[in-house]
N, C-alpha and C. Protein backbone atom coordinates (compact mmCIF):
# COMPACT_ATOMS: atom_id res chain seq x y z
N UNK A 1 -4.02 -4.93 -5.88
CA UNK A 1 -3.07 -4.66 -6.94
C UNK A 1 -3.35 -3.27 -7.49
N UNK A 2 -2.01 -2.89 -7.80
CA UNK A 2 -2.72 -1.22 -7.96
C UNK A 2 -2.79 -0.74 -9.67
N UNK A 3 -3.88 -0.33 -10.20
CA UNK A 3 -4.43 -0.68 -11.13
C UNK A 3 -4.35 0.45 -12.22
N UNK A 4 -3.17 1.36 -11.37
CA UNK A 4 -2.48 2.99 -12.63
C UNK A 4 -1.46 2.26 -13.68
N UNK A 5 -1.82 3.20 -15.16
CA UNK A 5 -1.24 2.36 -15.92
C UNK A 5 0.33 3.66 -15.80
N UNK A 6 1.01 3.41 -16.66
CA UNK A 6 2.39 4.37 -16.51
C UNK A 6 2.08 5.53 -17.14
N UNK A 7 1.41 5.63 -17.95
CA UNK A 7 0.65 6.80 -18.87
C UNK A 7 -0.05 7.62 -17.41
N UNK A 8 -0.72 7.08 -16.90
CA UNK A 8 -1.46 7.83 -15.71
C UNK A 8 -0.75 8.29 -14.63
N UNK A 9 0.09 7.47 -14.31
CA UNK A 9 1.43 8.08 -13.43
C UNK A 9 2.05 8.86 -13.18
N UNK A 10 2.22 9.20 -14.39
CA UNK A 10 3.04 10.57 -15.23
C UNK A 10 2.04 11.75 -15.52
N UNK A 11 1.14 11.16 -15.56
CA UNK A 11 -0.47 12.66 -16.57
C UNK A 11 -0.64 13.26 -15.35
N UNK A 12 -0.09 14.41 -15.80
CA UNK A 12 0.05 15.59 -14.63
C UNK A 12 -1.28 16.38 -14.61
N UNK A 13 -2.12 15.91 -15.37
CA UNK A 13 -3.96 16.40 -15.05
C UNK A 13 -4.73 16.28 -14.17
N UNK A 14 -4.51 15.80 -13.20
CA UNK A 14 -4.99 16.06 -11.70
C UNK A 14 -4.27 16.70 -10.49
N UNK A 15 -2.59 17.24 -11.26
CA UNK A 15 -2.24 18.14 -10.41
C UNK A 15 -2.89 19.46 -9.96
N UNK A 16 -3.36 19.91 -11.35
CA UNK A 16 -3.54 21.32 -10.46
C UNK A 16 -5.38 21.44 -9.87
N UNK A 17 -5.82 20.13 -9.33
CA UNK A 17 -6.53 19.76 -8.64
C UNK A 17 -6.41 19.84 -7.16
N UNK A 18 -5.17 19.43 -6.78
CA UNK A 18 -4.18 19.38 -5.84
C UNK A 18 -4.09 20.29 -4.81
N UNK A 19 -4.24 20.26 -3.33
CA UNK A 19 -4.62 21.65 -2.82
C UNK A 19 -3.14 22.55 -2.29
N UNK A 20 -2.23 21.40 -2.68
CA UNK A 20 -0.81 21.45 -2.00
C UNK A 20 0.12 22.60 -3.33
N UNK A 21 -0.51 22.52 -4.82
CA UNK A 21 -0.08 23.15 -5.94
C UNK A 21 -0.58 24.08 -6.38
N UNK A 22 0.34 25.46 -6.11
CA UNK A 22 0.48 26.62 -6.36
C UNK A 22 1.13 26.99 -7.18
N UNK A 23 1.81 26.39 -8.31
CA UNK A 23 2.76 26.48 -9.01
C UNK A 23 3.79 27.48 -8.53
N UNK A 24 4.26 27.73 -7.83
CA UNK A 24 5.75 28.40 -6.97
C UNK A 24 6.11 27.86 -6.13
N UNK A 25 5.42 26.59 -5.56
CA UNK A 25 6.29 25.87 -4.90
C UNK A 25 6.53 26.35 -3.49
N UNK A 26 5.48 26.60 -2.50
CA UNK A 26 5.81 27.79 -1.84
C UNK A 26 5.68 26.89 -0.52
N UNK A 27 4.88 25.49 -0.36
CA UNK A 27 4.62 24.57 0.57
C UNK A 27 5.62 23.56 0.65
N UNK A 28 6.53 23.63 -0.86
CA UNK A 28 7.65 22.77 -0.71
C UNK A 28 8.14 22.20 0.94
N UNK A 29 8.33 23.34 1.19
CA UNK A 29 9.12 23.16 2.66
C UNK A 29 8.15 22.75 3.98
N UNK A 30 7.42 22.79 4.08
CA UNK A 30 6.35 21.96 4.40
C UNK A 30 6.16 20.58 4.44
N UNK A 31 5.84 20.25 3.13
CA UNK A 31 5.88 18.55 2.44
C UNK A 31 7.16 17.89 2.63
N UNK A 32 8.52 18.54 2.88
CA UNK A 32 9.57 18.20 2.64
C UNK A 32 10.12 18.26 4.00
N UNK A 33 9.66 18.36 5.20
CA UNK A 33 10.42 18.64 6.43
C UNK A 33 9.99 18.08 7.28
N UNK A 34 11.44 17.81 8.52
CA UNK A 34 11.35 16.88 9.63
C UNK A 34 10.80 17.19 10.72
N UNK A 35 10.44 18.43 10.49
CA UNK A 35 9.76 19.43 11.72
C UNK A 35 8.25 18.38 12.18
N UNK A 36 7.91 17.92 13.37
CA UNK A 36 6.48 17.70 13.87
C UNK A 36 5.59 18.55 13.04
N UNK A 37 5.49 19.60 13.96
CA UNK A 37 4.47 20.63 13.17
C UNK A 37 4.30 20.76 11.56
N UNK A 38 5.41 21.11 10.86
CA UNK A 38 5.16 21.39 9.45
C UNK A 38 4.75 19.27 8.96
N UNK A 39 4.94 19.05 9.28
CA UNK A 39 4.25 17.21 8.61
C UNK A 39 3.07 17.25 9.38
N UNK A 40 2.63 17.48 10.57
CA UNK A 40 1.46 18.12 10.93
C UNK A 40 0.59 18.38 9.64
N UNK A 41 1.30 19.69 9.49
CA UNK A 41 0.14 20.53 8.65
C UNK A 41 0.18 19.99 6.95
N UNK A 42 1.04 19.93 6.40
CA UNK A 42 1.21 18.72 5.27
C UNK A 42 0.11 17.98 5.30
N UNK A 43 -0.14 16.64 5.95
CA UNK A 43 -1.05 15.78 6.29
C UNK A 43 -2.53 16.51 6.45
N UNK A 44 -2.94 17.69 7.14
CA UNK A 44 -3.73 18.25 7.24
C UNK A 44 -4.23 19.04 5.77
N UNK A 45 -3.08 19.42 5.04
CA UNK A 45 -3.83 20.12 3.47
C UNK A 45 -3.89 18.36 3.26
N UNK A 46 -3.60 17.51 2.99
CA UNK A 46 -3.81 16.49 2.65
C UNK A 46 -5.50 16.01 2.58
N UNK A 47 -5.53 15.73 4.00
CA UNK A 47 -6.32 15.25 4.22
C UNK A 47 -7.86 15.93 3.42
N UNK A 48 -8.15 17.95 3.37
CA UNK A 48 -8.92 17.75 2.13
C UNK A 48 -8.89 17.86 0.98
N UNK A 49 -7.92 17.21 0.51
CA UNK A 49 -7.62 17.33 -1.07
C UNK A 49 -8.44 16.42 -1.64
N UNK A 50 -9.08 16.53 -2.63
CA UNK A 50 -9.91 15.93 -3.70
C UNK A 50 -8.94 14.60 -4.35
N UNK A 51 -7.78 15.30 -4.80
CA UNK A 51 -7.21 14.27 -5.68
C UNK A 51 -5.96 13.17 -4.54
N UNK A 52 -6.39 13.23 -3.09
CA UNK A 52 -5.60 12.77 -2.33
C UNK A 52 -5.16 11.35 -2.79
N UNK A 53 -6.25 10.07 -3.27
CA UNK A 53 -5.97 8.86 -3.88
C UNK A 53 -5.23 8.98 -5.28
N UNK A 54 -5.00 9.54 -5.85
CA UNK A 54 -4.04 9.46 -6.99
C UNK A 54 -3.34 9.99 -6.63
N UNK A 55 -2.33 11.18 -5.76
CA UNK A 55 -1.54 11.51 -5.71
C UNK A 55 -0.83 10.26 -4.35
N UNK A 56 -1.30 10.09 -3.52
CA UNK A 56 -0.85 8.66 -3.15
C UNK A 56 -0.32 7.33 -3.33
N UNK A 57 -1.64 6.97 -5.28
CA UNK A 57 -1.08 5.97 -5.41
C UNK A 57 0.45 5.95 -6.54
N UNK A 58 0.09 7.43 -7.32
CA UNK A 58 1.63 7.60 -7.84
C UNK A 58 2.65 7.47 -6.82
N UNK A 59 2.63 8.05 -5.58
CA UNK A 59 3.75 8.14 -4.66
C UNK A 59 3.96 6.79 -4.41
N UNK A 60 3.16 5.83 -4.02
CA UNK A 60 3.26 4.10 -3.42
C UNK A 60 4.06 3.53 -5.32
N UNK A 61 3.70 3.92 -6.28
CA UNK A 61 4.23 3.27 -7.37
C UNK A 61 5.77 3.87 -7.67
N UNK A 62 5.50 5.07 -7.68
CA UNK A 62 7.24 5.62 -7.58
C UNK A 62 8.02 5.44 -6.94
N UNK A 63 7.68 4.68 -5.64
CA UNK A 63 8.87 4.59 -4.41
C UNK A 63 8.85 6.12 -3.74
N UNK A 64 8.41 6.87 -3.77
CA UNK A 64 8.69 8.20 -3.16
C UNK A 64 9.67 7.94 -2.43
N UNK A 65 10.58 9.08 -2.04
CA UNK A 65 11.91 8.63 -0.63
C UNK A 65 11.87 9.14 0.16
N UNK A 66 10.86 10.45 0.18
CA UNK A 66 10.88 11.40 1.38
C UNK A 66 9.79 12.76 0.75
N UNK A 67 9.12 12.66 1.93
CA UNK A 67 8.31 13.65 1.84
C UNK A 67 6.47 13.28 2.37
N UNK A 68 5.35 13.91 2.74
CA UNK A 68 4.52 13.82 2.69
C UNK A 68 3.37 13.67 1.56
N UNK A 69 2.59 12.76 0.77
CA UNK A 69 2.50 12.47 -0.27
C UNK A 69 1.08 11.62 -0.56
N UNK A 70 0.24 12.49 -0.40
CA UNK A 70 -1.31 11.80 -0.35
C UNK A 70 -1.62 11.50 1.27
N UNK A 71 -1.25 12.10 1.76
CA UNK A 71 -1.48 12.56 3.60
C UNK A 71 -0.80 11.60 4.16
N UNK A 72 -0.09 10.89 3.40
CA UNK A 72 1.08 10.13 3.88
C UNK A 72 2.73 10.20 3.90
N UNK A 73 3.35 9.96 5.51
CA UNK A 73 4.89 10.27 5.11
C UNK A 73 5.80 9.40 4.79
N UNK A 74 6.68 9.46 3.89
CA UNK A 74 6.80 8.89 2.93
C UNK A 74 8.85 8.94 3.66
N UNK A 75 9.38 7.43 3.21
CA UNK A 75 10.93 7.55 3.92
C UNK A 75 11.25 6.23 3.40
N UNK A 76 12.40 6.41 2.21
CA UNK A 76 12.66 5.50 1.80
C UNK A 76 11.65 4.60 1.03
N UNK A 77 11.08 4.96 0.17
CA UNK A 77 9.96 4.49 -0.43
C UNK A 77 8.97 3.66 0.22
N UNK A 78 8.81 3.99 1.21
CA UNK A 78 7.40 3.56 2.53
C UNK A 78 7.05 4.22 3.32
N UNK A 79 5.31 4.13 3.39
CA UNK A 79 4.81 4.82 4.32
C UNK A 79 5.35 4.74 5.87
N UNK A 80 5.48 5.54 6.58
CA UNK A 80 6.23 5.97 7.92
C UNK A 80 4.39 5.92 8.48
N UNK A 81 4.56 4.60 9.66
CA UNK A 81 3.33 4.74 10.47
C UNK A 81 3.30 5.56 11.82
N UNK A 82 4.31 5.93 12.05
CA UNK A 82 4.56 7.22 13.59
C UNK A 82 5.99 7.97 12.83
N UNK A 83 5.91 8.82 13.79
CA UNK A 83 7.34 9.64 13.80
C UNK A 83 7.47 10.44 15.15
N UNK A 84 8.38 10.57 15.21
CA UNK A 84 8.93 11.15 16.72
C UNK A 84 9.77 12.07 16.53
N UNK A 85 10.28 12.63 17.56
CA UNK A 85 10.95 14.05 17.95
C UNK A 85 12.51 12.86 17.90
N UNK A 86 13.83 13.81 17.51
CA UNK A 86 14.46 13.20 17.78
C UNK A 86 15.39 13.60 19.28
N UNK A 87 15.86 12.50 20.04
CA UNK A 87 16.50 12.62 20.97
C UNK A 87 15.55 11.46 21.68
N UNK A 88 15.88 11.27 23.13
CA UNK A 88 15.06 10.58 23.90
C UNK A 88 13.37 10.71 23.93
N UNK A 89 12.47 10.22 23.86
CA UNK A 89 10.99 10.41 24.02
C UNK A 89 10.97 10.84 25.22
N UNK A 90 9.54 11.51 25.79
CA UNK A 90 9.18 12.28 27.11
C UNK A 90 8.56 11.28 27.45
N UNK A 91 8.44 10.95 28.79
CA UNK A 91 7.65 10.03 29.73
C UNK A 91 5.96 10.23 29.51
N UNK A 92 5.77 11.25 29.39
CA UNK A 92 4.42 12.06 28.80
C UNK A 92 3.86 12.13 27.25
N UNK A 93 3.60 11.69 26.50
CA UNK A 93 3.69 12.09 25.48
C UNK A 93 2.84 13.52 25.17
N UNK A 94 4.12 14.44 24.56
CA UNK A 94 2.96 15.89 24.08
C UNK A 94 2.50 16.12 23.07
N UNK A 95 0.64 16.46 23.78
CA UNK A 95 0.32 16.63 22.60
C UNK A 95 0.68 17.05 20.83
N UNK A 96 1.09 18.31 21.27
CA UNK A 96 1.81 18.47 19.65
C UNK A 96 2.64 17.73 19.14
N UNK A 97 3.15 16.21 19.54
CA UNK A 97 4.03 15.64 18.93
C UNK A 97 2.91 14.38 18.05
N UNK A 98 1.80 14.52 18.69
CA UNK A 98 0.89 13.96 17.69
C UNK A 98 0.53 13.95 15.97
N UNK A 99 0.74 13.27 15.32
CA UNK A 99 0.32 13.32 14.09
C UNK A 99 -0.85 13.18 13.44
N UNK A 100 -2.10 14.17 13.02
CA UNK A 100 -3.28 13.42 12.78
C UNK A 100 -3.03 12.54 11.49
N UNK A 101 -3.58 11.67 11.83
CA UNK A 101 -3.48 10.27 10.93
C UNK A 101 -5.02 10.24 9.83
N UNK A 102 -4.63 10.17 8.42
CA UNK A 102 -5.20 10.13 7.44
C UNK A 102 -5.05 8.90 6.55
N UNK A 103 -6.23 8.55 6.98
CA UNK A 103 -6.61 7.10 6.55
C UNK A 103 -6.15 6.92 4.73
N UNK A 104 -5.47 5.37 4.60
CA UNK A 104 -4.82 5.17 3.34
C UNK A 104 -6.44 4.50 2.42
N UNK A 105 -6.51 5.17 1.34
CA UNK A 105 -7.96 4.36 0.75
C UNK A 105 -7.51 3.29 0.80
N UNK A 106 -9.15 2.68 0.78
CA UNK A 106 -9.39 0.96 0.59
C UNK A 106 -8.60 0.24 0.12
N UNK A 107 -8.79 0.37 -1.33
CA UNK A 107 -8.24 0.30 -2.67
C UNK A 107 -6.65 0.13 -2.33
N UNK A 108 -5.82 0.91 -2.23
CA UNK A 108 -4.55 0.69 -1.23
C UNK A 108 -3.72 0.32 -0.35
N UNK A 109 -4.97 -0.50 0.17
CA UNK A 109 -4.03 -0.95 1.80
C UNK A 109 -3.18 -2.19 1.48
N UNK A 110 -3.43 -2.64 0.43
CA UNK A 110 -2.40 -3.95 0.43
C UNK A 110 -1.29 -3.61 -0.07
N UNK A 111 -1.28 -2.81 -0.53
CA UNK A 111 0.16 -1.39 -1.02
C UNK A 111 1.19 -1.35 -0.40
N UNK A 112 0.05 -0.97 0.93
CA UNK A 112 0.93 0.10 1.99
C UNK A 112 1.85 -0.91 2.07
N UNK A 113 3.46 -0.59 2.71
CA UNK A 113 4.22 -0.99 3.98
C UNK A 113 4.35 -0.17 4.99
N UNK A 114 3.71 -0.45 6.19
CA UNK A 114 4.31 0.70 7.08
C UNK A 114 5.36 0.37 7.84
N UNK A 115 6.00 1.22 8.27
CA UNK A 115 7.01 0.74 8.95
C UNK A 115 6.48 2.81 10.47
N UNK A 116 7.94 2.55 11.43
CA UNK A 116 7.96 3.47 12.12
C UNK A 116 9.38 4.19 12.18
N UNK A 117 9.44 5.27 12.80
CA UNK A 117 10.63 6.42 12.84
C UNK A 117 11.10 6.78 13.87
């Protein structure tokens, strides 16, 4: 059960903890895109961010609808467990269509829904 009260949800004091916040907004497009690569690299500032578990579990309490969000991608207010290129898949899978995968804390997993893309 996830244990942020609404006061904490909102307390924007561990944003600029955040490795993704620059205040200009300059990764926006990054966090926000369907591109392989750029959710790639999203997930990757993710992964060493300090404040990665609270910015996660706000995203799992808000419904997020889209975007990358505590090294998780986020679609329709649930975590997305793969994603793919769109059009037909390759018989091969290529490497760069890989996503490194960043484990959801402990504390969280009964949270999650994953679903796939």
């Amino acid at each position: 059960m996830l244990t942020i009260t609404s006061e904490e949800l909102f307390d924007p004091s561990w944003w600029d903890q955040a490795q993704c916040r620059d205040s200009q907004a300059t990764l926006s497009g990054v966090f926000f895109s369907e591109e392989l690569q750029d959710i790639a690299q999203a997930k990757l500032i993710c992964a060493g961010c300090e404040v990665l578990g609270q910015c996660l579990e706000g995203a799992i309490s808000r419904r997020e609808p889209w975007g990358v969000w505590g090294g998780q991608l986020f679609r329709d207010g649930r975590i997305l467990a793969s994603k793919r290129r769109r059009g037909r898949p390759p018989q091969v899978a290529r490497p760069q269509d890989q996503l490194p995968e960043i484990a959801v804390p402990d504390r969280l997993r009964q949270q999650v829904q994953l679903r796939t893309a």
